[in-house]
PDB file of N, CA and C in Angstrom:
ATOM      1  N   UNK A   1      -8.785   1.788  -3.201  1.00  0.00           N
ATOM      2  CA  UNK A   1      -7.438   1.683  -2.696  1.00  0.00           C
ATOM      3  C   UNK A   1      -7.482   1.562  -1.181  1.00  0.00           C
ATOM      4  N   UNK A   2      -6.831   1.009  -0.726  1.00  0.00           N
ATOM      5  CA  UNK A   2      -6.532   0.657   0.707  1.00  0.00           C
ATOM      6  C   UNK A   2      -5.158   1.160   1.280  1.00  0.00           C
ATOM      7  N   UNK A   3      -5.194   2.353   1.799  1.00  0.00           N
ATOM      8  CA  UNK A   3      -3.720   2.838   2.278  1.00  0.00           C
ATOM      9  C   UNK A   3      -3.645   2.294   3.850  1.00  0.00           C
ATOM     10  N   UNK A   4      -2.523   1.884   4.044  1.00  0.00           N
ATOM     11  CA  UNK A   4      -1.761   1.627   5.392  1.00  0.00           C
ATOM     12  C   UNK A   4      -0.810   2.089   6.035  1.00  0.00           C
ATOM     13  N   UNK A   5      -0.880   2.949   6.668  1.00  0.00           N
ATOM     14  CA  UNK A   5      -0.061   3.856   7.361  1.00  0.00           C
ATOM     15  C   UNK A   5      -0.153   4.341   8.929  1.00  0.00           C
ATOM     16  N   UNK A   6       0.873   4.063   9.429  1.00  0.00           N
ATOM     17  CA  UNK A   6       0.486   4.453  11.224  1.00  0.00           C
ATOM     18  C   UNK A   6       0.858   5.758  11.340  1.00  0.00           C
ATOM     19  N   UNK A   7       1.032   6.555  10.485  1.00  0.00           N
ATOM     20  CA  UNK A   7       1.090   8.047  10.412  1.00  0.00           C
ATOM     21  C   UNK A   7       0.144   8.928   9.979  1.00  0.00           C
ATOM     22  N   UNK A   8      -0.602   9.692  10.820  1.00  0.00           N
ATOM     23  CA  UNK A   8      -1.956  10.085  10.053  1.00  0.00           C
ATOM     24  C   UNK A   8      -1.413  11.527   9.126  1.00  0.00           C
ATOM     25  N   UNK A   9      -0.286  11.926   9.042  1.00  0.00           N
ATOM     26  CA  UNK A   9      -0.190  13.162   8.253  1.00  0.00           C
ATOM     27  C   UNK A   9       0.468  12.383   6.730  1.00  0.00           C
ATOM     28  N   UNK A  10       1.283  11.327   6.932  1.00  0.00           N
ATOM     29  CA  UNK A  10       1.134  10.479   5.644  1.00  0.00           C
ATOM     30  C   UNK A  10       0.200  10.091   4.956  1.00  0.00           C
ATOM     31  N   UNK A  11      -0.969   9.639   6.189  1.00  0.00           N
ATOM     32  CA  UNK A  11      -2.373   9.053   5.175  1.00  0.00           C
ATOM     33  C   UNK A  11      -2.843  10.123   4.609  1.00  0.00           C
ATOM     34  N   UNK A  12      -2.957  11.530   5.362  1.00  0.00           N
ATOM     35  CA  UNK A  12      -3.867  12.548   4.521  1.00  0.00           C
ATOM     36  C   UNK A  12      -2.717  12.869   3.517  1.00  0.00           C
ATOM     37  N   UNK A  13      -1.808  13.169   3.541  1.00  0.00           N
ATOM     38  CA  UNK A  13      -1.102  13.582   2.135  1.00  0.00           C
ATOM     39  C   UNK A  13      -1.260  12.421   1.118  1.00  0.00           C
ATOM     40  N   UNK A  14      -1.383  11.401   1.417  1.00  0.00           N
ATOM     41  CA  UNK A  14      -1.071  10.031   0.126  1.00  0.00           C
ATOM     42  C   UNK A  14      -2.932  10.007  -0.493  1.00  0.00           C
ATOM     43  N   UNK A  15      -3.585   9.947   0.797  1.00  0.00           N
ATOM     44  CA  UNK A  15      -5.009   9.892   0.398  1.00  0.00           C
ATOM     45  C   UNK A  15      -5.284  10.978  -0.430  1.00  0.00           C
ATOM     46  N   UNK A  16      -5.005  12.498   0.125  1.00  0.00           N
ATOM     47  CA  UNK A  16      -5.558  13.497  -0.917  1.00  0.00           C
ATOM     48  C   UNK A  16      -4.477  12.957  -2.682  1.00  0.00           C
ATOM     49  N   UNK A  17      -3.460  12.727  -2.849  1.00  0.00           N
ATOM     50  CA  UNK A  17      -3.336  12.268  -3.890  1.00  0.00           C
ATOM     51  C   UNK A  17      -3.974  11.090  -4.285  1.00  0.00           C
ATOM     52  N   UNK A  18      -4.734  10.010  -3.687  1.00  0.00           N
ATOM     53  CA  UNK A  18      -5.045   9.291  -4.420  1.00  0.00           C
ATOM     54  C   UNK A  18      -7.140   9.517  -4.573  1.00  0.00           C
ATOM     55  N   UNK A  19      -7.607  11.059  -4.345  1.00  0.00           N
ATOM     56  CA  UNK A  19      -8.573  11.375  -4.176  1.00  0.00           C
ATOM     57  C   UNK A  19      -8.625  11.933  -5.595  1.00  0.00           C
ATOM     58  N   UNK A  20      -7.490  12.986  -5.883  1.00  0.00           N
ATOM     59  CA  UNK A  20      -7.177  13.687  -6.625  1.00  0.00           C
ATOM     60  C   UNK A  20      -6.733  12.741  -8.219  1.00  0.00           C
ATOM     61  N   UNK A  21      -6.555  11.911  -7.914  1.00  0.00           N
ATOM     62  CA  UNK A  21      -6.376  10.862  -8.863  1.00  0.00           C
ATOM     63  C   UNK A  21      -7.351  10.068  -9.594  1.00  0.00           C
ATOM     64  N   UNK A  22      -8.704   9.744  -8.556  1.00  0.00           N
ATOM     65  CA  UNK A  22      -9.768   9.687  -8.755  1.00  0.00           C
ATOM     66  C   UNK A  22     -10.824   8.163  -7.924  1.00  0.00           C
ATOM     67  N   UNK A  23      -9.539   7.698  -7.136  1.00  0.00           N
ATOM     68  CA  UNK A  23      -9.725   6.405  -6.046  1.00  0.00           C
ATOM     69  C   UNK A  23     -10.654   6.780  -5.128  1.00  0.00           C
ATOM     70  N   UNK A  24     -11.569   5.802  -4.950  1.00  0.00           N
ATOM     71  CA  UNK A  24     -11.733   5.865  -3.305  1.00  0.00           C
ATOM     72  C   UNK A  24     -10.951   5.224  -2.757  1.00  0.00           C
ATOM     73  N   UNK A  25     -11.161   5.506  -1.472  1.00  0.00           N
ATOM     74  CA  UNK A  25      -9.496   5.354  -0.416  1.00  0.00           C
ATOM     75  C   UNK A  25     -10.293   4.813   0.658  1.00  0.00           C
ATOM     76  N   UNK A  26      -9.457   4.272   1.314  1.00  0.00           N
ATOM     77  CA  UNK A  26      -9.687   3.307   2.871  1.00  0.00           C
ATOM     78  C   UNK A  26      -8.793   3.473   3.647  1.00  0.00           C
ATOM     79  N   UNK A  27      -8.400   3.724   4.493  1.00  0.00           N
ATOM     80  CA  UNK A  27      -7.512   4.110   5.488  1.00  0.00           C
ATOM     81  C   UNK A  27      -6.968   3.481   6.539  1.00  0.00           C
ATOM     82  N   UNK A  28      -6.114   2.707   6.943  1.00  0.00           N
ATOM     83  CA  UNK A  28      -5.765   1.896   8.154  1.00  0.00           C
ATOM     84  C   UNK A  28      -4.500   2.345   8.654  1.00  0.00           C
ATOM     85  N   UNK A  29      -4.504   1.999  10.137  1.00  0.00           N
ATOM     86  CA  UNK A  29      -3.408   2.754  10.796  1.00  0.00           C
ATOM     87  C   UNK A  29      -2.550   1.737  11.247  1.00  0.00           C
ATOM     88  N   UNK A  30      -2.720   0.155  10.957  1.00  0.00           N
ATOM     89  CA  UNK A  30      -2.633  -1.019  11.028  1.00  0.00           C
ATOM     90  C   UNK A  30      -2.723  -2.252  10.647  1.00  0.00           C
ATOM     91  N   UNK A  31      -1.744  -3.418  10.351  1.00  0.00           N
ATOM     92  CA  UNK A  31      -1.686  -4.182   9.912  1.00  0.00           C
ATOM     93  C   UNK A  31      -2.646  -5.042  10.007  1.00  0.00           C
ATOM     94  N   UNK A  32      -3.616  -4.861  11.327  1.00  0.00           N
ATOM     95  CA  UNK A  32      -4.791  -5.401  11.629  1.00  0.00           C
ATOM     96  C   UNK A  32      -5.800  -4.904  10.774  1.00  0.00           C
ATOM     97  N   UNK A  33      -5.930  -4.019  10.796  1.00  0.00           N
ATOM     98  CA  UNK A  33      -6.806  -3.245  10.601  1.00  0.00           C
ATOM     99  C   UNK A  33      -6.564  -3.505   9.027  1.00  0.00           C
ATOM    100  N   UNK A  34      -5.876  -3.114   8.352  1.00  0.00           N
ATOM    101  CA  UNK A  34      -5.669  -3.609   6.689  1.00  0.00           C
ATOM    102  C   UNK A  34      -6.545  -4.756   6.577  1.00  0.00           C
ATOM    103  N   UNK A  35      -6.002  -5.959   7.548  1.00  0.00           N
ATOM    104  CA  UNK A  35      -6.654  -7.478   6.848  1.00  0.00           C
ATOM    105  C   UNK A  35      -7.880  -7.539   7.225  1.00  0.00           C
ATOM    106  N   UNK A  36      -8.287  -6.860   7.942  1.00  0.00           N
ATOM    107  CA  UNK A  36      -9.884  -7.050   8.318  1.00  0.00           C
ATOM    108  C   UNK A  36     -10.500  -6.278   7.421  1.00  0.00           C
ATOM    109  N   UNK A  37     -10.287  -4.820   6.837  1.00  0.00           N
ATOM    110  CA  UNK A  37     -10.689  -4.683   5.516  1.00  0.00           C
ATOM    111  C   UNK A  37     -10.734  -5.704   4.329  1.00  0.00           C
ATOM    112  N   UNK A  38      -9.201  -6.028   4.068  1.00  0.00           N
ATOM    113  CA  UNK A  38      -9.023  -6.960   2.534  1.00  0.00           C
ATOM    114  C   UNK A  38      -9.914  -8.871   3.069  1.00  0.00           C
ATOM    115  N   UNK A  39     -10.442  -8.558   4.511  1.00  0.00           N
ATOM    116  CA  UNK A  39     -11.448  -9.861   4.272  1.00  0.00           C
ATOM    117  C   UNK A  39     -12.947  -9.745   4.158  1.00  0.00           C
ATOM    118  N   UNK A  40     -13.489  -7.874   4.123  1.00  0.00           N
ATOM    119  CA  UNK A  40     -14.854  -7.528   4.004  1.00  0.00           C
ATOM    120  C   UNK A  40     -14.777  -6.768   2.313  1.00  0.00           C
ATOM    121  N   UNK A  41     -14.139  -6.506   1.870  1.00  0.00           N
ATOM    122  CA  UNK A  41     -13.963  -5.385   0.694  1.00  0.00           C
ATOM    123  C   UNK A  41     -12.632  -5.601   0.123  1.00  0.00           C
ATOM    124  N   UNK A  42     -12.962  -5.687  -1.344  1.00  0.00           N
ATOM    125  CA  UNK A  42     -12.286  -5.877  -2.602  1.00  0.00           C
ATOM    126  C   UNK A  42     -11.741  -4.616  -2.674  1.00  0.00           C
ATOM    127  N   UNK A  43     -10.418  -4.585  -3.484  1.00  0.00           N
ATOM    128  CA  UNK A  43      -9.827  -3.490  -3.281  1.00  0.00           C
ATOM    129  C   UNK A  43      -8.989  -3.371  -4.472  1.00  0.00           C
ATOM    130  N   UNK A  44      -8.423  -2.419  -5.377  1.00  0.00           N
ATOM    131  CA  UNK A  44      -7.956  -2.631  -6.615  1.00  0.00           C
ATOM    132  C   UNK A  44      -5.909  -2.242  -6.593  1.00  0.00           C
ATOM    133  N   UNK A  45      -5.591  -2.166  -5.260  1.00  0.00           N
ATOM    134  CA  UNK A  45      -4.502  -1.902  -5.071  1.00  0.00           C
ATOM    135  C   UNK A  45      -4.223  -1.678  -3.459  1.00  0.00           C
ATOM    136  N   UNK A  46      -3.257  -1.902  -2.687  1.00  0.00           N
ATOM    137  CA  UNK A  46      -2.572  -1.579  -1.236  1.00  0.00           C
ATOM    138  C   UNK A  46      -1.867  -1.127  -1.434  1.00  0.00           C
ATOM    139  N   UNK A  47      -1.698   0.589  -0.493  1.00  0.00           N
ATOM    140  CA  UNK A  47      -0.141   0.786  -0.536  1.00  0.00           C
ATOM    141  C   UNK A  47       0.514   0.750   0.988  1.00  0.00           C
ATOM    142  N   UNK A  48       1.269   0.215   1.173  1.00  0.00           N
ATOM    143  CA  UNK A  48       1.628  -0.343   2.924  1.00  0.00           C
ATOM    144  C   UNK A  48       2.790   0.322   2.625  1.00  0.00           C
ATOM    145  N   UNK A  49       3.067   0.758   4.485  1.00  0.00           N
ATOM    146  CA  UNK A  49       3.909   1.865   4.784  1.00  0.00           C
ATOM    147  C   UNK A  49       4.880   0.527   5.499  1.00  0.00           C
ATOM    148  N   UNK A  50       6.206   0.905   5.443  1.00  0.00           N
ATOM    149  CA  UNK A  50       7.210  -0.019   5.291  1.00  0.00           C
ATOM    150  C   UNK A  50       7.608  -0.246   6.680  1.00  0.00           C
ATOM    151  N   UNK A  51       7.350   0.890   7.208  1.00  0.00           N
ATOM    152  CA  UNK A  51       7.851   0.947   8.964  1.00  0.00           C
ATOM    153  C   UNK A  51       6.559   0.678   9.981  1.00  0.00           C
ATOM    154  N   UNK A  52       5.047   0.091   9.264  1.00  0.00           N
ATOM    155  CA  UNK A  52       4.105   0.146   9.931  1.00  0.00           C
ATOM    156  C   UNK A  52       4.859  -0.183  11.171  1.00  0.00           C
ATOM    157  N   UNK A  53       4.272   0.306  12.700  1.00  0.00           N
ATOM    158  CA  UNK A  53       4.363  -0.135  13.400  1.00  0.00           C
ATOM    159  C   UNK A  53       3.533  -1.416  13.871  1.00  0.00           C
ATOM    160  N   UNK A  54       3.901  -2.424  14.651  1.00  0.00           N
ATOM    161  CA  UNK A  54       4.875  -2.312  15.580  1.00  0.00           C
ATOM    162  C   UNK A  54       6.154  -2.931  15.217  1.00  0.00           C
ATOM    163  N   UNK A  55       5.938  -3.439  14.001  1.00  0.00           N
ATOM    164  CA  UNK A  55       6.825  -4.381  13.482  1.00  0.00           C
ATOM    165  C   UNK A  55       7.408  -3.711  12.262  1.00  0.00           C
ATOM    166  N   UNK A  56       7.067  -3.927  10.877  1.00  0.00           N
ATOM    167  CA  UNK A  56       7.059  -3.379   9.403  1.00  0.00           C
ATOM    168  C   UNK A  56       6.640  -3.887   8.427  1.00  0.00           C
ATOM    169  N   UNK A  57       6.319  -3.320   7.684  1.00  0.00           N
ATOM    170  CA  UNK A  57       5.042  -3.904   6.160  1.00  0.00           C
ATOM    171  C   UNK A  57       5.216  -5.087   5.876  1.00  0.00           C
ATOM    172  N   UNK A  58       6.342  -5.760   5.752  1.00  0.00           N
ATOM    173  CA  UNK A  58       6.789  -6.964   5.156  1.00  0.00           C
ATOM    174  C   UNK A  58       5.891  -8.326   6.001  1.00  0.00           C
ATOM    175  N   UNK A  59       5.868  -8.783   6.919  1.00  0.00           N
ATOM    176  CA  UNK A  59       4.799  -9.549   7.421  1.00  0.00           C
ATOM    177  C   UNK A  59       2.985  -9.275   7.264  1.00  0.00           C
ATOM    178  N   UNK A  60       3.061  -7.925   7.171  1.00  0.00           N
ATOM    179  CA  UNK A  60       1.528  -7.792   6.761  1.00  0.00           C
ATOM    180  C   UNK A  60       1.240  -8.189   5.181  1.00  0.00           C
ATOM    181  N   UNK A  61       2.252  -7.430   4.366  1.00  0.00           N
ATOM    182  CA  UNK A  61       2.209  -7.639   3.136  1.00  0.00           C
ATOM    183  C   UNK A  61       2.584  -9.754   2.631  1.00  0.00           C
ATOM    184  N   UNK A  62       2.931 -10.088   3.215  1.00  0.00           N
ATOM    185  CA  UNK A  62       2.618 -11.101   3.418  1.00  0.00           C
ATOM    186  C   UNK A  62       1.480 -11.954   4.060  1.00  0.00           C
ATOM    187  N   UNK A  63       0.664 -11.880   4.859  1.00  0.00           N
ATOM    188  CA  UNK A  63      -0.610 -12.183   5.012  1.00  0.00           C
ATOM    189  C   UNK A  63      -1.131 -11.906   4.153  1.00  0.00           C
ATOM    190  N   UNK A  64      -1.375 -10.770   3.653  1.00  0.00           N
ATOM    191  CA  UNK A  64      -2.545  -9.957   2.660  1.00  0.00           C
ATOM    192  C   UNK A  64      -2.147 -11.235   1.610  1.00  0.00           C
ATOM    193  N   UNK A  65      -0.732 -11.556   1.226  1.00  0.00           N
ATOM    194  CA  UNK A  65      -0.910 -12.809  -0.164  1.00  0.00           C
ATOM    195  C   UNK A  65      -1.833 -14.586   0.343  1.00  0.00           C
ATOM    196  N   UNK A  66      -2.245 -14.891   1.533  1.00  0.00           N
ATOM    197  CA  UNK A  66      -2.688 -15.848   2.435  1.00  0.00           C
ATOM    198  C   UNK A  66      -4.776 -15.629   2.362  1.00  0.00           C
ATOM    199  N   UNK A  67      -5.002 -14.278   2.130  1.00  0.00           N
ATOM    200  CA  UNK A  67      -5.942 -14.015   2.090  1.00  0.00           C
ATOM    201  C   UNK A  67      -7.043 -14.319   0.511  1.00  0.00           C
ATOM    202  N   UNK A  68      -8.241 -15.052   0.509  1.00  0.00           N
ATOM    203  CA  UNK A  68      -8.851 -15.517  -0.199  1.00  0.00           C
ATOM    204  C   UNK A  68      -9.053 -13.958  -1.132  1.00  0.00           C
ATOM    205  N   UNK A  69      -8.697 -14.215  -2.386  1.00  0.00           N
ATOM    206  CA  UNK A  69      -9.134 -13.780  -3.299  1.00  0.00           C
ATOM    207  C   UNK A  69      -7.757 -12.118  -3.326  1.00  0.00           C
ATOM    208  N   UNK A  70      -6.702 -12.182  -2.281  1.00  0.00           N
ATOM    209  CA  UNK A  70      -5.794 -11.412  -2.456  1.00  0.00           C
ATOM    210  C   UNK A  70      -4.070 -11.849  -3.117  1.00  0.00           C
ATOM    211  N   UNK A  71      -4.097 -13.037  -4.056  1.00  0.00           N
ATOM    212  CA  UNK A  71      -3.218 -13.194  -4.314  1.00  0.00           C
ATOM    213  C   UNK A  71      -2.474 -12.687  -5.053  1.00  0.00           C
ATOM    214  N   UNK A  72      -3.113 -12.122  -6.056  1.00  0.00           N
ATOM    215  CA  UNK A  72      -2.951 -10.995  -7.165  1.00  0.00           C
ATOM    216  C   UNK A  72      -2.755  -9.683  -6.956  1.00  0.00           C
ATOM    217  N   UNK A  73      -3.171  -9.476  -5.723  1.00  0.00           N
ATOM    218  CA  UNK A  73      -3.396  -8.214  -5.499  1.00  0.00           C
ATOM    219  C   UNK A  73      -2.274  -7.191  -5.462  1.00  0.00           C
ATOM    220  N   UNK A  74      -2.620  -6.231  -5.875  1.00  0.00           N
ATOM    221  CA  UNK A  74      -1.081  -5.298  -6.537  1.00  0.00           C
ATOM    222  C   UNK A  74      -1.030  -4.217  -4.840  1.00  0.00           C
ATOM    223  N   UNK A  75       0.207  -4.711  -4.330  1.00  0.00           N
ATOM    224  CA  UNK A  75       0.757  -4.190  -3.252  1.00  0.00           C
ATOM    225  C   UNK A  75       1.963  -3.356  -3.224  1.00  0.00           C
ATOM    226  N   UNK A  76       1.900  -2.285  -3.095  1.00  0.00           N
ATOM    227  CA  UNK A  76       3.112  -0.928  -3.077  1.00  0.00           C
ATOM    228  C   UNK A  76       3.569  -1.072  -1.538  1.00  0.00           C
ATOM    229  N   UNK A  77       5.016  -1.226  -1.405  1.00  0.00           N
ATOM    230  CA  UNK A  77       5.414  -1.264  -0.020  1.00  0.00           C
ATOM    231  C   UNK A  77       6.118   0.416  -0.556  1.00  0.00           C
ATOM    232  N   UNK A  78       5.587   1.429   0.322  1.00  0.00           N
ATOM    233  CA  UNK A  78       6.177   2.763   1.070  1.00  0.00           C
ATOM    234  C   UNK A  78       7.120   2.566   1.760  1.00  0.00           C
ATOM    235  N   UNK A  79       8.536   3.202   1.153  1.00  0.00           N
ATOM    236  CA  UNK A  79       9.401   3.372   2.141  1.00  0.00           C
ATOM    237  C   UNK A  79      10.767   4.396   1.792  1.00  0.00           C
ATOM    238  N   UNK A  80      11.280   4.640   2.451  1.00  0.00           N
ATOM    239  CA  UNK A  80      12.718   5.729   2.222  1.00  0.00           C
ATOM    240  C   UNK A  80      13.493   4.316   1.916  1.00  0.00           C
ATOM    241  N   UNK A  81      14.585   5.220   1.308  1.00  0.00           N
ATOM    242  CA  UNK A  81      15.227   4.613   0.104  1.00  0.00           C
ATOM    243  C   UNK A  81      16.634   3.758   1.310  1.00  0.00           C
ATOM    244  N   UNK A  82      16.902   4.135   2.003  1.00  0.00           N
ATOM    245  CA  UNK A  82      17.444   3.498   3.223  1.00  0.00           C
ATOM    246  C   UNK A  82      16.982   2.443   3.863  1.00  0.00           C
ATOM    247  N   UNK A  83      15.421   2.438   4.003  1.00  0.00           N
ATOM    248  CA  UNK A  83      14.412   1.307   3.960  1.00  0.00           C
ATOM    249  C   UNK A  83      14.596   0.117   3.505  1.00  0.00           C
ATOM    250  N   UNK A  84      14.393   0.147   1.910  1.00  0.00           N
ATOM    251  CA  UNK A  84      14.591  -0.702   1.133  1.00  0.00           C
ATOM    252  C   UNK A  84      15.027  -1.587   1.412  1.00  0.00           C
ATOM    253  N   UNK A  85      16.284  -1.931   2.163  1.00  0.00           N
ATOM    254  CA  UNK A  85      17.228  -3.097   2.456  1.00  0.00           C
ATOM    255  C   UNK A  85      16.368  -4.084   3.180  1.00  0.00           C
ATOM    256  N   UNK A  86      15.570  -3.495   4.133  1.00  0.00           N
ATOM    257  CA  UNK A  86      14.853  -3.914   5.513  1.00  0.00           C
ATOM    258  C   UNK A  86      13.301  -5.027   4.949  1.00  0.00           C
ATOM    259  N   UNK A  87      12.766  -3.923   3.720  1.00  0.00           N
ATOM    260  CA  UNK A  87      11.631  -4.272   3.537  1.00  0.00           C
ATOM    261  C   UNK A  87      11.640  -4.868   1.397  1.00  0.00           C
ATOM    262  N   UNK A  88      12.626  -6.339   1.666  1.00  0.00           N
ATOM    263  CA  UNK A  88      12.633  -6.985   0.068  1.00  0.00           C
ATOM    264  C   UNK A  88      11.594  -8.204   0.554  1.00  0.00           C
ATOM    265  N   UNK A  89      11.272  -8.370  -0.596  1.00  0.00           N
ATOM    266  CA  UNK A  89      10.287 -10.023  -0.779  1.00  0.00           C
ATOM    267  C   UNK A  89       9.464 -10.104  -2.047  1.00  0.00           C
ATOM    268  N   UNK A  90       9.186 -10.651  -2.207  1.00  0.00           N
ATOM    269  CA  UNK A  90       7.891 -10.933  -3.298  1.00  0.00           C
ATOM    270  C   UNK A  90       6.981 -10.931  -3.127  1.00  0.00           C
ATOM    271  N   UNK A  91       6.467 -10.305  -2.229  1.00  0.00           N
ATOM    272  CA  UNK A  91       4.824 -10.100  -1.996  1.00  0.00           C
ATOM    273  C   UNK A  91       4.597  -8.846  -1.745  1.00  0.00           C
ATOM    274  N   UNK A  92       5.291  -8.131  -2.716  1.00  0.00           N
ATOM    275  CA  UNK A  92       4.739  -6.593  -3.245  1.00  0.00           C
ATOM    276  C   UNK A  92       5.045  -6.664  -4.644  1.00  0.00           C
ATOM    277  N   UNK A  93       4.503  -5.867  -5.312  1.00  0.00           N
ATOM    278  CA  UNK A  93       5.172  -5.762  -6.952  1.00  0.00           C
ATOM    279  C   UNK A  93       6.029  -4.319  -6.975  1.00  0.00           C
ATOM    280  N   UNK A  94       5.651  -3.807  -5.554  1.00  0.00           N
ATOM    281  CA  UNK A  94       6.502  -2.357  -6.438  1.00  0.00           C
ATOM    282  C   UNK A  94       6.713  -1.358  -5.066  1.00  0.00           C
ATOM    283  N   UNK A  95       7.849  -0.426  -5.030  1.00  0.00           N
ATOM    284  CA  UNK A  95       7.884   0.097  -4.250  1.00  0.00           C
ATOM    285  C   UNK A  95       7.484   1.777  -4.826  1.00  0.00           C
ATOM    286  N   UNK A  96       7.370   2.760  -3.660  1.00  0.00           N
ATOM    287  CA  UNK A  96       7.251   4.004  -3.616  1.00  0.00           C
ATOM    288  C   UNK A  96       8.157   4.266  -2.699  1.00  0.00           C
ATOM    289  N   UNK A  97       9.076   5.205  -3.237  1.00  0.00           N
ATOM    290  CA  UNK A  97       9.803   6.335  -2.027  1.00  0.00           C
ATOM    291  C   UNK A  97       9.463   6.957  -1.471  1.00  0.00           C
ATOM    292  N   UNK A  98       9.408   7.143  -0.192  1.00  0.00           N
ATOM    293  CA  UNK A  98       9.554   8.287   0.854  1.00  0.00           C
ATOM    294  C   UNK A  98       9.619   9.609   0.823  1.00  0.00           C
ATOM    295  N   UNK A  99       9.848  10.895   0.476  1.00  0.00           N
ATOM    296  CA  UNK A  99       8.597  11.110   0.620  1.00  0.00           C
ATOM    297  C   UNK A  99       7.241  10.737  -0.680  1.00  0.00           C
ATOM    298  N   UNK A 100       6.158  10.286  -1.069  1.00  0.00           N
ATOM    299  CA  UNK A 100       5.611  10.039  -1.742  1.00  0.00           C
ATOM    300  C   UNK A 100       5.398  10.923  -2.994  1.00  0.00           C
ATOM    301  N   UNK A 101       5.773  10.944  -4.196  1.00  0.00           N
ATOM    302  CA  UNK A 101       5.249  12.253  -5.363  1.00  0.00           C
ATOM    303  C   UNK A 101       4.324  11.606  -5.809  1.00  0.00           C
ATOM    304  N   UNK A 102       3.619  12.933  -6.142  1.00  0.00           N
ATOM    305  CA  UNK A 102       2.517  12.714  -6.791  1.00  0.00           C
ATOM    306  C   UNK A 102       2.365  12.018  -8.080  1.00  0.00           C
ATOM    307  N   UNK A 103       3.569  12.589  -9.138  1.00  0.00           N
ATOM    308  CA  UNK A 103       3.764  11.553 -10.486  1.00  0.00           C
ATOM    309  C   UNK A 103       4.238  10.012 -10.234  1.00  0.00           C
ATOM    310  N   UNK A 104       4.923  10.088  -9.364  1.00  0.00           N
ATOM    311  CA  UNK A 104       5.418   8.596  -9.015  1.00  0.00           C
ATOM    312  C   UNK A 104       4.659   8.016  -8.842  1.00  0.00           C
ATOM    313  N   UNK A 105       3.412   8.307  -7.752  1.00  0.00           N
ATOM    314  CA  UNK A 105       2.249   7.557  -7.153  1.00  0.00           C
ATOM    315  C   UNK A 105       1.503   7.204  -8.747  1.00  0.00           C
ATOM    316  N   UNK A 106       0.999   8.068  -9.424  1.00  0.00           N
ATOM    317  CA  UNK A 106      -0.010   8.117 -10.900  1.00  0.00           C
ATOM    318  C   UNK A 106       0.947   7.148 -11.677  1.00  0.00           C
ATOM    319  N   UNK A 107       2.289   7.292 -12.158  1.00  0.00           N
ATOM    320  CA  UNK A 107       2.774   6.249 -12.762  1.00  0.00           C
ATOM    321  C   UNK A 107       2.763   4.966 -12.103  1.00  0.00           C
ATOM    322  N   UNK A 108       2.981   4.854 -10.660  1.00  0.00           N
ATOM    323  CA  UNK A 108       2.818   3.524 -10.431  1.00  0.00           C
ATOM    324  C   UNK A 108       1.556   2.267 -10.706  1.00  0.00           C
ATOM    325  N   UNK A 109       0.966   3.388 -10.235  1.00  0.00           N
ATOM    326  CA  UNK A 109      -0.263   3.042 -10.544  1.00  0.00           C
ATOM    327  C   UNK A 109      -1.180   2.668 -12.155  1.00  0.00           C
ATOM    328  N   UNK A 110      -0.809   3.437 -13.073  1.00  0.00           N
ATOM    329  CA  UNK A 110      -0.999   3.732 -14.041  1.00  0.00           C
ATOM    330  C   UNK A 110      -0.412   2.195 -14.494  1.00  0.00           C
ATOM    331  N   UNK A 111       1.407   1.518 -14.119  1.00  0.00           N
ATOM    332  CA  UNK A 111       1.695   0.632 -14.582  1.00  0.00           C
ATOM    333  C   UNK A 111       1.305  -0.844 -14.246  1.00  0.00           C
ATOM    334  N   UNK A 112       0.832  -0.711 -12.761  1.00  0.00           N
ATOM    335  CA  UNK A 112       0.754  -1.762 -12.167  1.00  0.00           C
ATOM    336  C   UNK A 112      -0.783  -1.951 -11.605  1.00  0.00           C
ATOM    337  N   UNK A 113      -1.769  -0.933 -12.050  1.00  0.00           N
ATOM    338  CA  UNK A 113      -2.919  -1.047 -11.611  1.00  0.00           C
ATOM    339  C   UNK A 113      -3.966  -0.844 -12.972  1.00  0.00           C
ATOM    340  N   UNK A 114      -4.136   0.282 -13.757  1.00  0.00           N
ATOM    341  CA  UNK A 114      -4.355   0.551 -14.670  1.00  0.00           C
ATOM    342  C   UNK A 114      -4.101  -0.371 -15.546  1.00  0.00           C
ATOM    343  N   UNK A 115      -3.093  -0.859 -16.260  1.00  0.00           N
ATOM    344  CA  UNK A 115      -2.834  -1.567 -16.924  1.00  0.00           C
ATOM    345  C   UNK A 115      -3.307  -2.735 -17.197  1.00  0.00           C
ATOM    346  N   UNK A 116      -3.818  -3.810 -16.086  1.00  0.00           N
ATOM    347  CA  UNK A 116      -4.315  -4.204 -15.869  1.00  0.00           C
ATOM    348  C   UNK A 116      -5.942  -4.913 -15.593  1.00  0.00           C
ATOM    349  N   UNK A 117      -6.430  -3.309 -15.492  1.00  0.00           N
ATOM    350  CA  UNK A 117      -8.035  -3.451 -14.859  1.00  0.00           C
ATOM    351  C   UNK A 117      -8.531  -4.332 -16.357  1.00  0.00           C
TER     352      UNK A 117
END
């Protein structure tokens, strides 16, 4: 898994759930930093934080679909439910609310990653 978040107390709370879940995790604090991962290492899911700075998820999460061998790739845009409006498109399959639960995260996953493999 590849989490994206410019908040490091978000990444450790989302990461220890997705440790606890049974992922290895990758960590970026940046939209840069995401695609330069998803162009060295395969990855079985992104979850991008909606307000990345400096801009917001929606242009990164768009590159990531531009990237060889990421077209498929199952992308969770993070965001509060106020968010939402800011961060629509088709180049995520699924959102997570703000603050992140732990069952929410496992079902999402479970439907849109799991399901799949």
């Amino acid at each position: 898994m590849l989490l994206v978040d410019g908040n490091t107390v978000n990444q450790l709370v989302i990461r220890g759930m997705l440790l606890k879940l049974g992922y290895q995790v990758r960590t970026a604090d940046s939209g840069s930093a995401a695609l330069d991962y998803l162009q060295r290492e395969a990855f079985d899911a992104v979850l991008l934080d909606c307000q990345l700075p400096p801009f917001n998820g929606m242009p990164v999460s768009s590159q990531i679909r531009t990237l060889a061998g990421c077209a498929e790739l199952a992308v969770f845009m993070i965001a509060l439910s106020i968010d939402r409006e800011h961060c629509t498109g088709a180049s995520f399959i699924d959102y997570l609310s703000k603050p992140v639960k732990f069952e929410d995260l496992q079902s999402a996953l479970e439907r849109r990653v799991l399901c799949c493999a």
